[in-house]
PDB file of N, CA and C in Angstrom:
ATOM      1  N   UNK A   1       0.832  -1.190   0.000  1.00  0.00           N
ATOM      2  CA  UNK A   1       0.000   0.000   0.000  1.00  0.00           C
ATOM      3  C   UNK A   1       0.871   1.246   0.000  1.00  0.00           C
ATOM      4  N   UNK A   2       1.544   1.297   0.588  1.00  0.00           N
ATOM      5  CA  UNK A   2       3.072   2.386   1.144  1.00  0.00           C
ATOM      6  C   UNK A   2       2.981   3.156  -0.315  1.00  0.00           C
ATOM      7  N   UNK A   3       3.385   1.327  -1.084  1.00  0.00           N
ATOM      8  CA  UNK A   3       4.782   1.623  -2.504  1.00  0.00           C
ATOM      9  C   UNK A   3       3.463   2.371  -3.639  1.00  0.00           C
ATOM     10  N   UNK A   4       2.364   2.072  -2.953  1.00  0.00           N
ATOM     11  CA  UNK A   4       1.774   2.620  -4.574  1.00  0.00           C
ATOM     12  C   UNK A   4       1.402   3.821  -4.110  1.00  0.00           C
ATOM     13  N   UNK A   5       0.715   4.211  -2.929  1.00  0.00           N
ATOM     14  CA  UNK A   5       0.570   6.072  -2.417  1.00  0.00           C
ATOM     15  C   UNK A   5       2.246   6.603  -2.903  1.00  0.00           C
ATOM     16  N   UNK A   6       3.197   5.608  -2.582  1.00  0.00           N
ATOM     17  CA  UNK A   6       4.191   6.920  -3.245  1.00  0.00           C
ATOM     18  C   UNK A   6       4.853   6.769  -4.878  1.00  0.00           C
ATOM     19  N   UNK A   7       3.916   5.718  -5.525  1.00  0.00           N
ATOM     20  CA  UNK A   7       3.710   5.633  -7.054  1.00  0.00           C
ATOM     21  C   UNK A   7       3.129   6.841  -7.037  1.00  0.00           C
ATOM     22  N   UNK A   8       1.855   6.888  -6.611  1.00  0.00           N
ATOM     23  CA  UNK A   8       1.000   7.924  -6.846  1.00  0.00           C
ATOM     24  C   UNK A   8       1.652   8.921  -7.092  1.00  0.00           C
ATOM     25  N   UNK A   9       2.935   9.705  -5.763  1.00  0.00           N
ATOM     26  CA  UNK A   9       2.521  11.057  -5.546  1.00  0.00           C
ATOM     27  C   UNK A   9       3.672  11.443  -6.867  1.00  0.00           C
ATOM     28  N   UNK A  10       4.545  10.615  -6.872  1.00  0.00           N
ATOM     29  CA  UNK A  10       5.556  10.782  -8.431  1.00  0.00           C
ATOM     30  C   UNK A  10       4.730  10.570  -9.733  1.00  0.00           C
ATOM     31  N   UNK A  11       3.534  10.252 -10.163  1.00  0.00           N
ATOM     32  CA  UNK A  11       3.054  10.197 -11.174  1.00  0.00           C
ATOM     33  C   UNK A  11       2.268  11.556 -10.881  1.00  0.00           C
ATOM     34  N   UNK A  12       1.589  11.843 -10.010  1.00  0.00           N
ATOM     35  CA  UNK A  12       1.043  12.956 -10.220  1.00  0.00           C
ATOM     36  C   UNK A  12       1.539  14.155  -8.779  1.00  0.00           C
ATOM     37  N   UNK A  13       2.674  14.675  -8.627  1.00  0.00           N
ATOM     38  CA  UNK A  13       2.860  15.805  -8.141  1.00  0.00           C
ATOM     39  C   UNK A  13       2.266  16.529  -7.804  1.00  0.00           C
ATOM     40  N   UNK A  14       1.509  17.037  -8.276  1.00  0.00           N
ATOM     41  CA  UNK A  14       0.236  18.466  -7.849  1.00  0.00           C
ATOM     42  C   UNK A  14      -1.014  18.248  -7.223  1.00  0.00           C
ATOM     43  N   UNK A  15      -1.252  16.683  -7.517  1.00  0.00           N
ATOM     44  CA  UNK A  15      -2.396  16.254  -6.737  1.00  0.00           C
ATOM     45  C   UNK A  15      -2.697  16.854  -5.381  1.00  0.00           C
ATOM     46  N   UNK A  16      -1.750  16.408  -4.205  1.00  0.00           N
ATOM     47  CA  UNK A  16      -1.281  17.042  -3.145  1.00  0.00           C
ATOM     48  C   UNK A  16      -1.658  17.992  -2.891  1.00  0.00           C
ATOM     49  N   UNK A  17      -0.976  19.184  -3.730  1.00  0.00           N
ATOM     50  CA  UNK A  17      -0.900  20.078  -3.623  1.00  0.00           C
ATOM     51  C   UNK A  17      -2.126  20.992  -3.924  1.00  0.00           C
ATOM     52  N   UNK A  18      -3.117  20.217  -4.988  1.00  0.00           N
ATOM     53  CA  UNK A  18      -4.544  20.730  -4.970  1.00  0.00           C
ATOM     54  C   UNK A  18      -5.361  20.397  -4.036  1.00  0.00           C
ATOM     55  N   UNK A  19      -5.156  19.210  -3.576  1.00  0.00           N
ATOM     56  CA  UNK A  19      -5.928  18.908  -2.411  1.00  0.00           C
ATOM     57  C   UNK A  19      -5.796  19.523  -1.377  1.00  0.00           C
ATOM     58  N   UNK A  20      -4.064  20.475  -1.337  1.00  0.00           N
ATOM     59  CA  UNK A  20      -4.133  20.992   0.275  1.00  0.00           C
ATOM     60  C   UNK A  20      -4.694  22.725   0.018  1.00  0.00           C
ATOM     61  N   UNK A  21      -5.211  22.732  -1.052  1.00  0.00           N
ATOM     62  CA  UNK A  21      -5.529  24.114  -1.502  1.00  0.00           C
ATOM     63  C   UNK A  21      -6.874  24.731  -0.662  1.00  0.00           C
ATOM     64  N   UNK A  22      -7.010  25.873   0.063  1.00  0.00           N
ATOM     65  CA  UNK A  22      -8.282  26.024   0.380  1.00  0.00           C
ATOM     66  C   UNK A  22      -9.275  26.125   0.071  1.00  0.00           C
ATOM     67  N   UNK A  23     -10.719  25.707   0.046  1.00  0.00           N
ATOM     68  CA  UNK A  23     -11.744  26.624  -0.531  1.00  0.00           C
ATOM     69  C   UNK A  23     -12.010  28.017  -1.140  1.00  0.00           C
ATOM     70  N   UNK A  24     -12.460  28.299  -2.605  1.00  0.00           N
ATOM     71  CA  UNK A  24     -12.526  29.669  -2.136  1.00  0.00           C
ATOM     72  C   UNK A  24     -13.156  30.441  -1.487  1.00  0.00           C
ATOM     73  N   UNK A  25     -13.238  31.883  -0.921  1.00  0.00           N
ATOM     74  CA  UNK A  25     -14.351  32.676  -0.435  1.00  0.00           C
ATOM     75  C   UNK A  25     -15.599  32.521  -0.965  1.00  0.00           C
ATOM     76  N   UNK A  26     -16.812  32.076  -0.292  1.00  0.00           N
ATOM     77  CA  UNK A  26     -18.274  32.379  -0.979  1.00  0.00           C
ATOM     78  C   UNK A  26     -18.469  33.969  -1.942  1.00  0.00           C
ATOM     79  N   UNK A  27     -19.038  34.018  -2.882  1.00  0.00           N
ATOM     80  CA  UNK A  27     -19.292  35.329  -3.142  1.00  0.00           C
ATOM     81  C   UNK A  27     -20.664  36.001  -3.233  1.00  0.00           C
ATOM     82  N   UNK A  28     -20.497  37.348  -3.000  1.00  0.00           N
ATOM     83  CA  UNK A  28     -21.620  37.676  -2.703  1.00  0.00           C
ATOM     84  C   UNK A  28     -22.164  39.316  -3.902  1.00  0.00           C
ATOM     85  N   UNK A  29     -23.049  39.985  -4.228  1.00  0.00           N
ATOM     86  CA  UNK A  29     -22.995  40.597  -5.062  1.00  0.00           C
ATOM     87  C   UNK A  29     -21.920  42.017  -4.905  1.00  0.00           C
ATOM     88  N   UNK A  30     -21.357  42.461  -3.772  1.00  0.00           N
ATOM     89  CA  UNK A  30     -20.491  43.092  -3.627  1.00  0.00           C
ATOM     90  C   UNK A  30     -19.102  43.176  -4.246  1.00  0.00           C
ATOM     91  N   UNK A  31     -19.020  41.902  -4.476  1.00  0.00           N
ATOM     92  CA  UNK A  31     -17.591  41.885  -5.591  1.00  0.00           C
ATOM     93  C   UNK A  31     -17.650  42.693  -6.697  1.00  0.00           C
ATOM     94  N   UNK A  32     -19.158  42.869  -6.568  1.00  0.00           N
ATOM     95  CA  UNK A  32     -19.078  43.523  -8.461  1.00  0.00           C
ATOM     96  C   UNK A  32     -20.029  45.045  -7.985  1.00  0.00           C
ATOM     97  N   UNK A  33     -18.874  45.792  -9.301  1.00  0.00           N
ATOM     98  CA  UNK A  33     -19.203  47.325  -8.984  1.00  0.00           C
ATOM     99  C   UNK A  33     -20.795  47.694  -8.616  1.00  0.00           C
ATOM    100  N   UNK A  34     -20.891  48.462  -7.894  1.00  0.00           N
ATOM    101  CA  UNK A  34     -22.510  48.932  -7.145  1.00  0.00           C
ATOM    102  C   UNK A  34     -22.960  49.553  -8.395  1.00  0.00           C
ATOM    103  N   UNK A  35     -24.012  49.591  -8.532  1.00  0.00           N
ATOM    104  CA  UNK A  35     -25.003  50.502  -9.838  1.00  0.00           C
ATOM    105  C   UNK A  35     -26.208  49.495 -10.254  1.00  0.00           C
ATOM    106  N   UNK A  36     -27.014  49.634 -11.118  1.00  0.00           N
ATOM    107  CA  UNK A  36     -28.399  49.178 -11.298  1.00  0.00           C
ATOM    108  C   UNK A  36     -27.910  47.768 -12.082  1.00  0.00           C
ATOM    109  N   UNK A  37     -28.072  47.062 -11.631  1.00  0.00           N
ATOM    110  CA  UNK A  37     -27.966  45.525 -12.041  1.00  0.00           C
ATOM    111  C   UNK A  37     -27.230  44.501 -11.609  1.00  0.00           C
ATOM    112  N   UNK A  38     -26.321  45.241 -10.898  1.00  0.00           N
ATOM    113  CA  UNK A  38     -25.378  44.328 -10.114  1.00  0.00           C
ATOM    114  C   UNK A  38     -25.685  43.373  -9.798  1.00  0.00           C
ATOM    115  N   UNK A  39     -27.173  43.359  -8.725  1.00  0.00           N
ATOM    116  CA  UNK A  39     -27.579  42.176  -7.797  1.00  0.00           C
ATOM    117  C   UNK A  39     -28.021  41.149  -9.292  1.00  0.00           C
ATOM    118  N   UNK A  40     -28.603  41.558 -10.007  1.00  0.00           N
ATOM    119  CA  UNK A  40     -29.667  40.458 -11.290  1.00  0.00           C
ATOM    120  C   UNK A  40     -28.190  40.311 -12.168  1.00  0.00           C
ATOM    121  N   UNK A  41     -26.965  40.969 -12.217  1.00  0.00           N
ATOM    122  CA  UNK A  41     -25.696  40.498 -12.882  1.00  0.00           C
ATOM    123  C   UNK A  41     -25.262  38.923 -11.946  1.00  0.00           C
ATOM    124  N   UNK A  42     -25.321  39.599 -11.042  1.00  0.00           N
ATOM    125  CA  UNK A  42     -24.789  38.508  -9.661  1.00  0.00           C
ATOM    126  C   UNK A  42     -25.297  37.281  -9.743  1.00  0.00           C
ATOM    127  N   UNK A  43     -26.329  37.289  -9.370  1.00  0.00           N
ATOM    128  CA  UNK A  43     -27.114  36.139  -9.601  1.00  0.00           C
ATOM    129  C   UNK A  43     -27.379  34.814 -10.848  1.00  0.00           C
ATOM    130  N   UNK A  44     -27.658  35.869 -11.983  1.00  0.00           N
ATOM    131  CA  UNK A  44     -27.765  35.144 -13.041  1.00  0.00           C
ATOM    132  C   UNK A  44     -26.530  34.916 -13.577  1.00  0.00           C
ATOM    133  N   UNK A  45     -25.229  35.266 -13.268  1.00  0.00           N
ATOM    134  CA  UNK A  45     -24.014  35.180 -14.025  1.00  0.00           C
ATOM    135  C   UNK A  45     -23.367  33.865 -12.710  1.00  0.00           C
ATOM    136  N   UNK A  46     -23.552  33.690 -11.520  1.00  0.00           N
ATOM    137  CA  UNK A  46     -23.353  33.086 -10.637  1.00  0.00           C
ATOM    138  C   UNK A  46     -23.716  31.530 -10.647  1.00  0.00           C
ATOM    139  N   UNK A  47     -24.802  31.490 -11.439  1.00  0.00           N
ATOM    140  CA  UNK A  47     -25.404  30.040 -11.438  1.00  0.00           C
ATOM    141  C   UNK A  47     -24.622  28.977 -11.853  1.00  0.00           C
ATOM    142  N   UNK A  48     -23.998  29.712 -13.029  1.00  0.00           N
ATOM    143  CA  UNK A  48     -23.148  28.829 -13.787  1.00  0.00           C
ATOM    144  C   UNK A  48     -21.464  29.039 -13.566  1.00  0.00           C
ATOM    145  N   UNK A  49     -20.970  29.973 -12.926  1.00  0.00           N
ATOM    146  CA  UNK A  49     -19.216  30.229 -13.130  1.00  0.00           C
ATOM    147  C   UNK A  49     -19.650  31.368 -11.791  1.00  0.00           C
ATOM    148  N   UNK A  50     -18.092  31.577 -11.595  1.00  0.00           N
ATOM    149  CA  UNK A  50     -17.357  32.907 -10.719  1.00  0.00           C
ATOM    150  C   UNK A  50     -17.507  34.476 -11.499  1.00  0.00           C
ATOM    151  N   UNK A  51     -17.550  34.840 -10.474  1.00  0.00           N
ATOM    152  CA  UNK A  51     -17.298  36.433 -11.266  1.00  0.00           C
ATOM    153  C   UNK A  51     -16.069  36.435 -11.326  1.00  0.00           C
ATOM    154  N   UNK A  52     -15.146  35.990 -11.573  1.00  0.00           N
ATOM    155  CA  UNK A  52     -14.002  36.022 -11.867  1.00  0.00           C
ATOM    156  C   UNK A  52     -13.634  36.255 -13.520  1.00  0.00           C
ATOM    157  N   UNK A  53     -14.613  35.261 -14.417  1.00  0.00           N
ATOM    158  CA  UNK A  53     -14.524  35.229 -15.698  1.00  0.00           C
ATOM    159  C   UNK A  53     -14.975  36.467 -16.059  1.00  0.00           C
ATOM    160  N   UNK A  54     -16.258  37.234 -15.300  1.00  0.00           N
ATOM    161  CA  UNK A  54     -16.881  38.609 -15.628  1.00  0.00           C
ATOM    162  C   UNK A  54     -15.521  39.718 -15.357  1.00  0.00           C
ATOM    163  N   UNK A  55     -15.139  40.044 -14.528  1.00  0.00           N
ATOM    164  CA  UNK A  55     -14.317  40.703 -13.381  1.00  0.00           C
ATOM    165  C   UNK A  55     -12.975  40.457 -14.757  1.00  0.00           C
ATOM    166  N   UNK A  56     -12.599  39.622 -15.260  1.00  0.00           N
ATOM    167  CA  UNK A  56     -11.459  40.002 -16.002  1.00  0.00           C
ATOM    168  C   UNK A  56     -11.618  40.178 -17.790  1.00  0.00           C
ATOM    169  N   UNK A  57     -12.825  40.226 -18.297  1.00  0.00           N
ATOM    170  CA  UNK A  57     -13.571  40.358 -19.287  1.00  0.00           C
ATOM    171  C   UNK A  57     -13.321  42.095 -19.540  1.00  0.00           C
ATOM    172  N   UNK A  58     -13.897  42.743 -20.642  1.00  0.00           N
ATOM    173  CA  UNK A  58     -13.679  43.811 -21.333  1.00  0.00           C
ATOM    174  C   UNK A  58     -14.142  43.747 -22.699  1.00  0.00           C
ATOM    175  N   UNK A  59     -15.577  43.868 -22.519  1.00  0.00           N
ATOM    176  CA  UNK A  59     -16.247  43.642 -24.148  1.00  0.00           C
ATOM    177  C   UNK A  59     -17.126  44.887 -23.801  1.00  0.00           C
ATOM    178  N   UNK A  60     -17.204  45.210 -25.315  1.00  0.00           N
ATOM    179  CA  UNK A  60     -18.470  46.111 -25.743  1.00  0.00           C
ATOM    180  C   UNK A  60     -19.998  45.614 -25.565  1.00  0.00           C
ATOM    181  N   UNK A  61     -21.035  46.339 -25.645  1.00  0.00           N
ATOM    182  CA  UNK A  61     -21.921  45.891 -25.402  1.00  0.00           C
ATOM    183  C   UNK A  61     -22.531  45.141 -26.446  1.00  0.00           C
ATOM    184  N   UNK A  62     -22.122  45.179 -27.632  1.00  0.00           N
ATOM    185  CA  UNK A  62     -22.999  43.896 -28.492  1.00  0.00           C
ATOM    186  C   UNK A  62     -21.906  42.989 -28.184  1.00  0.00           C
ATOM    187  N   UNK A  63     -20.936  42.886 -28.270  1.00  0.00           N
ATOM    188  CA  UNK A  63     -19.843  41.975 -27.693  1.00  0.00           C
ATOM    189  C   UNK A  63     -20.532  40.935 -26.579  1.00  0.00           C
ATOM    190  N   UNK A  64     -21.194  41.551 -25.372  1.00  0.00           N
ATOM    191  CA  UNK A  64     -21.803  41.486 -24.325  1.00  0.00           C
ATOM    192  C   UNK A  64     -23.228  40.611 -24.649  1.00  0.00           C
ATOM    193  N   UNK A  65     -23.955  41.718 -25.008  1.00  0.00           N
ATOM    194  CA  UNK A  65     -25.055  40.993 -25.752  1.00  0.00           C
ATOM    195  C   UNK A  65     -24.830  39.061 -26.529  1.00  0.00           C
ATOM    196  N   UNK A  66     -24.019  39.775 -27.392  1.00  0.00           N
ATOM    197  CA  UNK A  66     -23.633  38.239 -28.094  1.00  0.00           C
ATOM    198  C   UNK A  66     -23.305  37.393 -27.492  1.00  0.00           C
ATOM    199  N   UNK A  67     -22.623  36.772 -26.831  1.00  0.00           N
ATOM    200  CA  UNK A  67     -22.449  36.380 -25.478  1.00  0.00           C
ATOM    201  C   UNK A  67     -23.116  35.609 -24.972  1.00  0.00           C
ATOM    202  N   UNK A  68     -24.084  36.344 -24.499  1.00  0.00           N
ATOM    203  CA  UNK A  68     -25.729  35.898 -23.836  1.00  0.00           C
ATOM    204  C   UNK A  68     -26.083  35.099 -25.050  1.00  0.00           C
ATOM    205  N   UNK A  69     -26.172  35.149 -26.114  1.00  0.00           N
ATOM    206  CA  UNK A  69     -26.833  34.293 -26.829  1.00  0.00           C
ATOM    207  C   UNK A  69     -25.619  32.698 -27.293  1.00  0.00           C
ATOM    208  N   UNK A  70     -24.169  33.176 -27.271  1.00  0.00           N
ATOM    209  CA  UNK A  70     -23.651  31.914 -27.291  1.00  0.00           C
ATOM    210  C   UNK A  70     -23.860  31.247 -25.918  1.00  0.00           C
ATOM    211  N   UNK A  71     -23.659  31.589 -24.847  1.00  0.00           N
ATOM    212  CA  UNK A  71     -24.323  30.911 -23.434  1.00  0.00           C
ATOM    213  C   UNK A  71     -25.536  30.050 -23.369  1.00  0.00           C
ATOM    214  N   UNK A  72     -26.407  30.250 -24.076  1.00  0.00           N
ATOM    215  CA  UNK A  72     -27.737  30.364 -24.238  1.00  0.00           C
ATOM    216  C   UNK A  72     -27.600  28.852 -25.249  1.00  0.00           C
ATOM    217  N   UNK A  73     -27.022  29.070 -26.526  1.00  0.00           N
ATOM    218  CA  UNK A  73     -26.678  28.292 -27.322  1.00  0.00           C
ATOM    219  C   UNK A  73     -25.833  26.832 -27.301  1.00  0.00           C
ATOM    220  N   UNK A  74     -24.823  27.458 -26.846  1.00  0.00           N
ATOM    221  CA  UNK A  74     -23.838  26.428 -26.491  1.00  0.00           C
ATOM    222  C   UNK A  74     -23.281  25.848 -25.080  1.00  0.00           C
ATOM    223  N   UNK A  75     -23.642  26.818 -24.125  1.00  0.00           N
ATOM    224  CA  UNK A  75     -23.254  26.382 -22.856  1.00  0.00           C
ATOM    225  C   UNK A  75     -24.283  25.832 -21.822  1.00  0.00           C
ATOM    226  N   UNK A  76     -25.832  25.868 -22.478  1.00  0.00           N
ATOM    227  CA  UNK A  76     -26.559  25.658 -21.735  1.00  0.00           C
ATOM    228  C   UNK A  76     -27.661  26.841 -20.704  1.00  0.00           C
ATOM    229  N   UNK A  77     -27.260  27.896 -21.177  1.00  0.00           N
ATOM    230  CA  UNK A  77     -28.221  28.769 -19.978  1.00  0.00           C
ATOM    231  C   UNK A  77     -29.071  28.984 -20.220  1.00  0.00           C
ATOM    232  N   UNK A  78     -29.981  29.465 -19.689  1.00  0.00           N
ATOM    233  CA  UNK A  78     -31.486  29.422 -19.284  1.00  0.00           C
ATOM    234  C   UNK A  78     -31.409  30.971 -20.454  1.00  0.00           C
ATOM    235  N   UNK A  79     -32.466  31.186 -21.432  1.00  0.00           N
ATOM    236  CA  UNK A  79     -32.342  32.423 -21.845  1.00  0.00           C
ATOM    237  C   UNK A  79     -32.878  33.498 -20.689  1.00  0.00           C
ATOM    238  N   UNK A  80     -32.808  34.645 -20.920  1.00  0.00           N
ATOM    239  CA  UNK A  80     -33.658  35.395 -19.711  1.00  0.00           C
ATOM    240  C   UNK A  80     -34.674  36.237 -20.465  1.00  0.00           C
ATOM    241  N   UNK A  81     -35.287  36.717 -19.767  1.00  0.00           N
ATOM    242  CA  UNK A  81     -36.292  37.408 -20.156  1.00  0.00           C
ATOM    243  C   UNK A  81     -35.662  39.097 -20.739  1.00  0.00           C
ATOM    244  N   UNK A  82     -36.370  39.537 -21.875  1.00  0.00           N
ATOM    245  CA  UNK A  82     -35.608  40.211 -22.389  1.00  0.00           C
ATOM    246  C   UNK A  82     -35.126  41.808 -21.144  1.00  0.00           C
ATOM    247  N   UNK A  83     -35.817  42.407 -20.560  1.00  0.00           N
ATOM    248  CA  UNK A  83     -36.142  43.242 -19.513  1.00  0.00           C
ATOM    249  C   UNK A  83     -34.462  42.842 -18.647  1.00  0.00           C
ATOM    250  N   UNK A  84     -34.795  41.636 -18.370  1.00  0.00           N
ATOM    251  CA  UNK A  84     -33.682  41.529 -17.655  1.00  0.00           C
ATOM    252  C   UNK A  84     -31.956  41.448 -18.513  1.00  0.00           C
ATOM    253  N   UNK A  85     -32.013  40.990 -19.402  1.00  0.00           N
ATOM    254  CA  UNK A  85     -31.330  40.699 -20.360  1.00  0.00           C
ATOM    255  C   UNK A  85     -30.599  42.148 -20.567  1.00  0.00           C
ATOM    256  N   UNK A  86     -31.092  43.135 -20.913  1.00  0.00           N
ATOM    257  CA  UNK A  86     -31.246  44.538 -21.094  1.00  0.00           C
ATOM    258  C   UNK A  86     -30.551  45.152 -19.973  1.00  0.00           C
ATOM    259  N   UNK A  87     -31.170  44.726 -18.887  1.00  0.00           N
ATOM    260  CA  UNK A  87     -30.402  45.417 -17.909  1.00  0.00           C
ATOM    261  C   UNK A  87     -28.946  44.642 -17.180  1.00  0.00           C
ATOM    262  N   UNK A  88     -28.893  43.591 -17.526  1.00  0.00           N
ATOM    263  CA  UNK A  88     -27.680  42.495 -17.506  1.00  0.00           C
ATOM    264  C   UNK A  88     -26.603  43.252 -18.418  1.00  0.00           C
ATOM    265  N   UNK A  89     -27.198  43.346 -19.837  1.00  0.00           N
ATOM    266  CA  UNK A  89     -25.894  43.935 -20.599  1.00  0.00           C
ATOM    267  C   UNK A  89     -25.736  45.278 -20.572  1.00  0.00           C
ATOM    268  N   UNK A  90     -26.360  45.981 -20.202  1.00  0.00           N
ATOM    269  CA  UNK A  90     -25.719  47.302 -19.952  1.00  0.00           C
ATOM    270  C   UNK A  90     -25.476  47.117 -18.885  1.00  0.00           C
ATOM    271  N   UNK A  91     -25.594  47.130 -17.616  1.00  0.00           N
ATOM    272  CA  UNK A  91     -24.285  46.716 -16.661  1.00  0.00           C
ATOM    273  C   UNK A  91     -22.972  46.474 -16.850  1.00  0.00           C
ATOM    274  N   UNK A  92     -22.877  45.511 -17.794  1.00  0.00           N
ATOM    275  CA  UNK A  92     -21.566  44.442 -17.874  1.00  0.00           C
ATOM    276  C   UNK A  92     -21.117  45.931 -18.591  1.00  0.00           C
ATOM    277  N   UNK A  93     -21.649  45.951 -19.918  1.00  0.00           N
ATOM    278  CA  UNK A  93     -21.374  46.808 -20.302  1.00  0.00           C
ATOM    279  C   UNK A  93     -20.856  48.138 -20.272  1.00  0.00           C
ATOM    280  N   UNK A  94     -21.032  48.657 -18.942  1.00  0.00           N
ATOM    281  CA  UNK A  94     -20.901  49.665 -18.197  1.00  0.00           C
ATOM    282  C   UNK A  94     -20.002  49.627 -17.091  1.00  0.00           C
ATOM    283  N   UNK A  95     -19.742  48.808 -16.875  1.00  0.00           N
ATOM    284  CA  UNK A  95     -18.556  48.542 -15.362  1.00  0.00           C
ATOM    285  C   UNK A  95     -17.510  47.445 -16.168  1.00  0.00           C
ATOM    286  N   UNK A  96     -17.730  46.786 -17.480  1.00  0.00           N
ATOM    287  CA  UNK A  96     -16.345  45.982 -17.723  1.00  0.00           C
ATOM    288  C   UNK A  96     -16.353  46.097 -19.067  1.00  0.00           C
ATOM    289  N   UNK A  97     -16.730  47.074 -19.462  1.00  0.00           N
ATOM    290  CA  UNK A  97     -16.710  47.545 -21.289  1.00  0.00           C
ATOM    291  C   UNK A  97     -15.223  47.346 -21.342  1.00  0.00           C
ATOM    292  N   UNK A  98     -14.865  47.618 -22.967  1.00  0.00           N
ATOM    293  CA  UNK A  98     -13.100  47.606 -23.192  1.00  0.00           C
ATOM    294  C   UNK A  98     -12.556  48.841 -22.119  1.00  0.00           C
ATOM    295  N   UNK A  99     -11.524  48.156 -22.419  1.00  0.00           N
ATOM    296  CA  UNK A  99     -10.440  49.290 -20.830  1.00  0.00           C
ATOM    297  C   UNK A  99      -9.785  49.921 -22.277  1.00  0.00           C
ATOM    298  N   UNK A 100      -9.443  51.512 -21.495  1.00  0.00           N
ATOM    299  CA  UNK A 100      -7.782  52.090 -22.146  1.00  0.00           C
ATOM    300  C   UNK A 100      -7.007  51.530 -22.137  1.00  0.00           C
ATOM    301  N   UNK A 101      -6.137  51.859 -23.363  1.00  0.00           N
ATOM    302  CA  UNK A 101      -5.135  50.999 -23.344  1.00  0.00           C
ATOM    303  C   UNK A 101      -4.028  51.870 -22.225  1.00  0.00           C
ATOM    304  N   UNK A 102      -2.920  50.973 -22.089  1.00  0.00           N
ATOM    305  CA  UNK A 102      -2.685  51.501 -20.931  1.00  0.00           C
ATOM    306  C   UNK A 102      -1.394  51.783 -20.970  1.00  0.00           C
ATOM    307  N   UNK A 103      -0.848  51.981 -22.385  1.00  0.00           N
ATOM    308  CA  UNK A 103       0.541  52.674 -23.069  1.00  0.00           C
ATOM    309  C   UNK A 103       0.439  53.830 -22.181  1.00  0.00           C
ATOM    310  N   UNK A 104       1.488  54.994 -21.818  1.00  0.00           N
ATOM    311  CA  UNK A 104       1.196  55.791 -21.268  1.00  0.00           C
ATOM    312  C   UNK A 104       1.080  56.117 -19.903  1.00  0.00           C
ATOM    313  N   UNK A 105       0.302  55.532 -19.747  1.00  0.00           N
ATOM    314  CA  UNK A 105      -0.283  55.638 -18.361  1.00  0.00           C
ATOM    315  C   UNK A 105       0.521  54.965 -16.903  1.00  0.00           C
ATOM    316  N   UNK A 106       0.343  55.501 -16.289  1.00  0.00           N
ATOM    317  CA  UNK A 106       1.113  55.045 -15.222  1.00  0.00           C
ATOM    318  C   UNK A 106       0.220  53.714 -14.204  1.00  0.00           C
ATOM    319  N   UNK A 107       0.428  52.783 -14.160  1.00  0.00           N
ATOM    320  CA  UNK A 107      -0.752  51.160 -13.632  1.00  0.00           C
ATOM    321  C   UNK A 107      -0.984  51.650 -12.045  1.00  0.00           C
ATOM    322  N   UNK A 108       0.081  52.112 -11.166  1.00  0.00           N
ATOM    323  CA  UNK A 108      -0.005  52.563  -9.857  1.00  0.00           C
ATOM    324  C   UNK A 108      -0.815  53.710  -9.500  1.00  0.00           C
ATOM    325  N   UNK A 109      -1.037  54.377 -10.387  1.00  0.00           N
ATOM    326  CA  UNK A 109      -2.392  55.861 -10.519  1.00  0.00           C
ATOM    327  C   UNK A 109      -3.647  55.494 -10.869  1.00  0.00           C
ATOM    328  N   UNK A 110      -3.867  54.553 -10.672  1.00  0.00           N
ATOM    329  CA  UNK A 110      -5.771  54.116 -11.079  1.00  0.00           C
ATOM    330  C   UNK A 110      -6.216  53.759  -9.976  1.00  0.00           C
TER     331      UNK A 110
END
């Protein structure tokens, strides 16, 4: 039994090391910028993934829009009702549209 747990840990190295990894933090709609949609961003973007994938994103709003419909298409999500939909992508749209580029600019001044 010994010889094959330490087969194991030489065939796979990182195992370990994912296993000793913590949970992450629960999240809650506060991660994501305050303004009109946040909470119905939160929620409906939550069901399926982290705001993490939102949070490092930078699309335009048909960009945004489109999106919703490959989700919808290919990943399985629930479509939403258009009302909400509307106010989902202008949100995103509005707190993670494309960034400046950031030639120039100093990264420690934002």
């Amino acid at each position: 039994m010994r010889s094959m747990l330490l087969a194991l840990a030489f065939a796979f190295p990182l195992a370990g090391a994912a296993l000793a990894q913590p949970a992450p933090e629960p999240e809650d709609p506060s991660i994501l910028p305050a303004g009109d949609g946040q909470e119905e961003t939160f929620y409906a973007c939550t069901s399926c993934h982290s705001t993490a994938i939102i949070r490092r994103s930078a699309f335009n709003r048909e960009q945004w829009d489109g999106l919703m419909d490959w989700m919808a298409e290919k990943q399985g999500m629930n479509p939403l009702e258009p009302a909400d939909r509307r106010q989902i992508v202008d949100y995103l749209a509005r707190n993670f549209g494309p960034r400046a580029s950031p030639r120039g600019r100093n990264p420690f001044l934002n």
